[in-house]
Protein backbone atom coordinates (compact mmCIF):
# COMPACT_ATOMS: atom_id res chain seq x y z
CA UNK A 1 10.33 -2.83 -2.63
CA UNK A 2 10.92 -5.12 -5.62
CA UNK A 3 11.41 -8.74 -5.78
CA UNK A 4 14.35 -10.19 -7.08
CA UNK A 5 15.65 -14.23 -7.20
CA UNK A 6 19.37 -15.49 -6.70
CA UNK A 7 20.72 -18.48 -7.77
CA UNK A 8 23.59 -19.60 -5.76
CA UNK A 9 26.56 -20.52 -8.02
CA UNK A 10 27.91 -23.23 -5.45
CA UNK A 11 24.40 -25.31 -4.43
CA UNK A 12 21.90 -24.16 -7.14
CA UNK A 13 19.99 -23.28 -4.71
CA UNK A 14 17.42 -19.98 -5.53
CA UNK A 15 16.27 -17.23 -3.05
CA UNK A 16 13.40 -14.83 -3.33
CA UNK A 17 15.15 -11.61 -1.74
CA UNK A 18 13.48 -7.90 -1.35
CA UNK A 19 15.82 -5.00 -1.59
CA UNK A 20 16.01 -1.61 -2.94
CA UNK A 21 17.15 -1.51 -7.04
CA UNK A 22 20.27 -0.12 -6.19
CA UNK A 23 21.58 -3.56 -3.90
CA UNK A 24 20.70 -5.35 -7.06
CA UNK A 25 24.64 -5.29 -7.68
CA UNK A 26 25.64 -5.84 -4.43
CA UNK A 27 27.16 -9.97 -4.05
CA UNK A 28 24.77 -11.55 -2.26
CA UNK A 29 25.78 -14.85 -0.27
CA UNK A 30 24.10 -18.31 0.50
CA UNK A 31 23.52 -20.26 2.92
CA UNK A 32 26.55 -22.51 1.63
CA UNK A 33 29.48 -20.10 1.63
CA UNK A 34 28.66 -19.37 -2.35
CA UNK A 35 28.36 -16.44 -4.35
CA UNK A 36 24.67 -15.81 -5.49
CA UNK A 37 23.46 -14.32 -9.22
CA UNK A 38 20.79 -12.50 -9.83
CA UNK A 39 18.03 -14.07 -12.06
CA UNK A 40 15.64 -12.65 -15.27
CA UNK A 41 12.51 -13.33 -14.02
CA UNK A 42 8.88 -12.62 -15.19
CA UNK A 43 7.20 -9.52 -13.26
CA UNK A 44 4.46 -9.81 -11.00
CA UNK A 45 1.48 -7.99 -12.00
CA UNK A 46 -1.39 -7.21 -8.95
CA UNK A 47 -4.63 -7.18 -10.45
CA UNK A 48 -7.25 -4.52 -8.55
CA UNK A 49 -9.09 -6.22 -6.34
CA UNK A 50 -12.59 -7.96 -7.01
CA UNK A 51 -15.39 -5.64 -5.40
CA UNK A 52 -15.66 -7.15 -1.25
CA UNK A 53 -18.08 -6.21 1.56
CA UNK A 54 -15.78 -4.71 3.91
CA UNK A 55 -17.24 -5.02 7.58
CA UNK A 56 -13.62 -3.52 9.21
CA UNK A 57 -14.59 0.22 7.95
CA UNK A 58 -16.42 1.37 10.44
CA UNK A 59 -20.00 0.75 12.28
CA UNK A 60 -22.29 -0.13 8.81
CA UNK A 61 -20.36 -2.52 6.13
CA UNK A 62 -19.21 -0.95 2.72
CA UNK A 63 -19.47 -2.18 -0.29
CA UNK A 64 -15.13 -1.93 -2.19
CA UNK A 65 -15.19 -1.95 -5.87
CA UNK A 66 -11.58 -1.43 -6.65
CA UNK A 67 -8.11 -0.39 -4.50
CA UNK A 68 -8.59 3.45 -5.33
CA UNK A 69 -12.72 3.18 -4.07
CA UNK A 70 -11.04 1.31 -0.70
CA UNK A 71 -8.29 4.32 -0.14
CA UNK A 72 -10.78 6.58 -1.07
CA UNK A 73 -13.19 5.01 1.41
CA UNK A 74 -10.57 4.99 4.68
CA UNK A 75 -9.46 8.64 3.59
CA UNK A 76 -13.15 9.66 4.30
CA UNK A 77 -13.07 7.88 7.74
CA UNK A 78 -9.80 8.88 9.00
CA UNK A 79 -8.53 5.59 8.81
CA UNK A 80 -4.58 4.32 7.81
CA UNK A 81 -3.58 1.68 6.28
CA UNK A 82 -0.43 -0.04 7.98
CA UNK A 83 1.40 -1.14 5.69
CA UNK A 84 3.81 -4.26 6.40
CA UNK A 85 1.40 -5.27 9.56
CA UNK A 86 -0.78 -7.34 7.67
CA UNK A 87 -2.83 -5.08 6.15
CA UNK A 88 -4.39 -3.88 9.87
CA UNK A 89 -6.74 -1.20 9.96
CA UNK A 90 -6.32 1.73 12.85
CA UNK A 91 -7.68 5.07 13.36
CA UNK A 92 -6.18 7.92 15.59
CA UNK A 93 -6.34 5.55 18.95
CA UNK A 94 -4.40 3.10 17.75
């Protein structure tokens, strides 16, 4: 979900929200009672990761070089990433 800042017109105040594109239009309100605009901000870029020794993979460690080799890597295992839980590793028990 993209990353959008608000400015509130009353306080001046600016808020990070995450929505969907399409609530991008939809008023949003402070904190304060006032009406909030949408900022032009600079997008964030995620670099691939740096290569890691991952010990969390399974019973030997492996050696990531990149965020494909990593999905690639817990595809062959059977593992899942869950996303929005911190980035927790699980297999088919849970």
């Amino acid at each position: 979900m993209p990353r959008y800042d608000y400015k509130c017109t009353a306080c001046g105040i600016v808020q990070e929200r995450w929505h969907a594109i399409w609530e991008c239009d939809l008023e949003h309100e402070c904190a304060c009672g006032g009406l909030q605009e949408r900022l032009i901000s600079a997008p964030s870029v995620n670099p691939d990761l740096e290569p890691y020794l991952d010990e969390n993979l399974g019973h030997q460690p492996v050696w990531i070089e990149s965020r494909q080799h990593r999905t690639a890597e817990m595809k062959r295992r059977g593992l899942v990433d869950q996303w929005g839980v911190g980035a927790r590793l699980c297999d088919d028990r849970g």
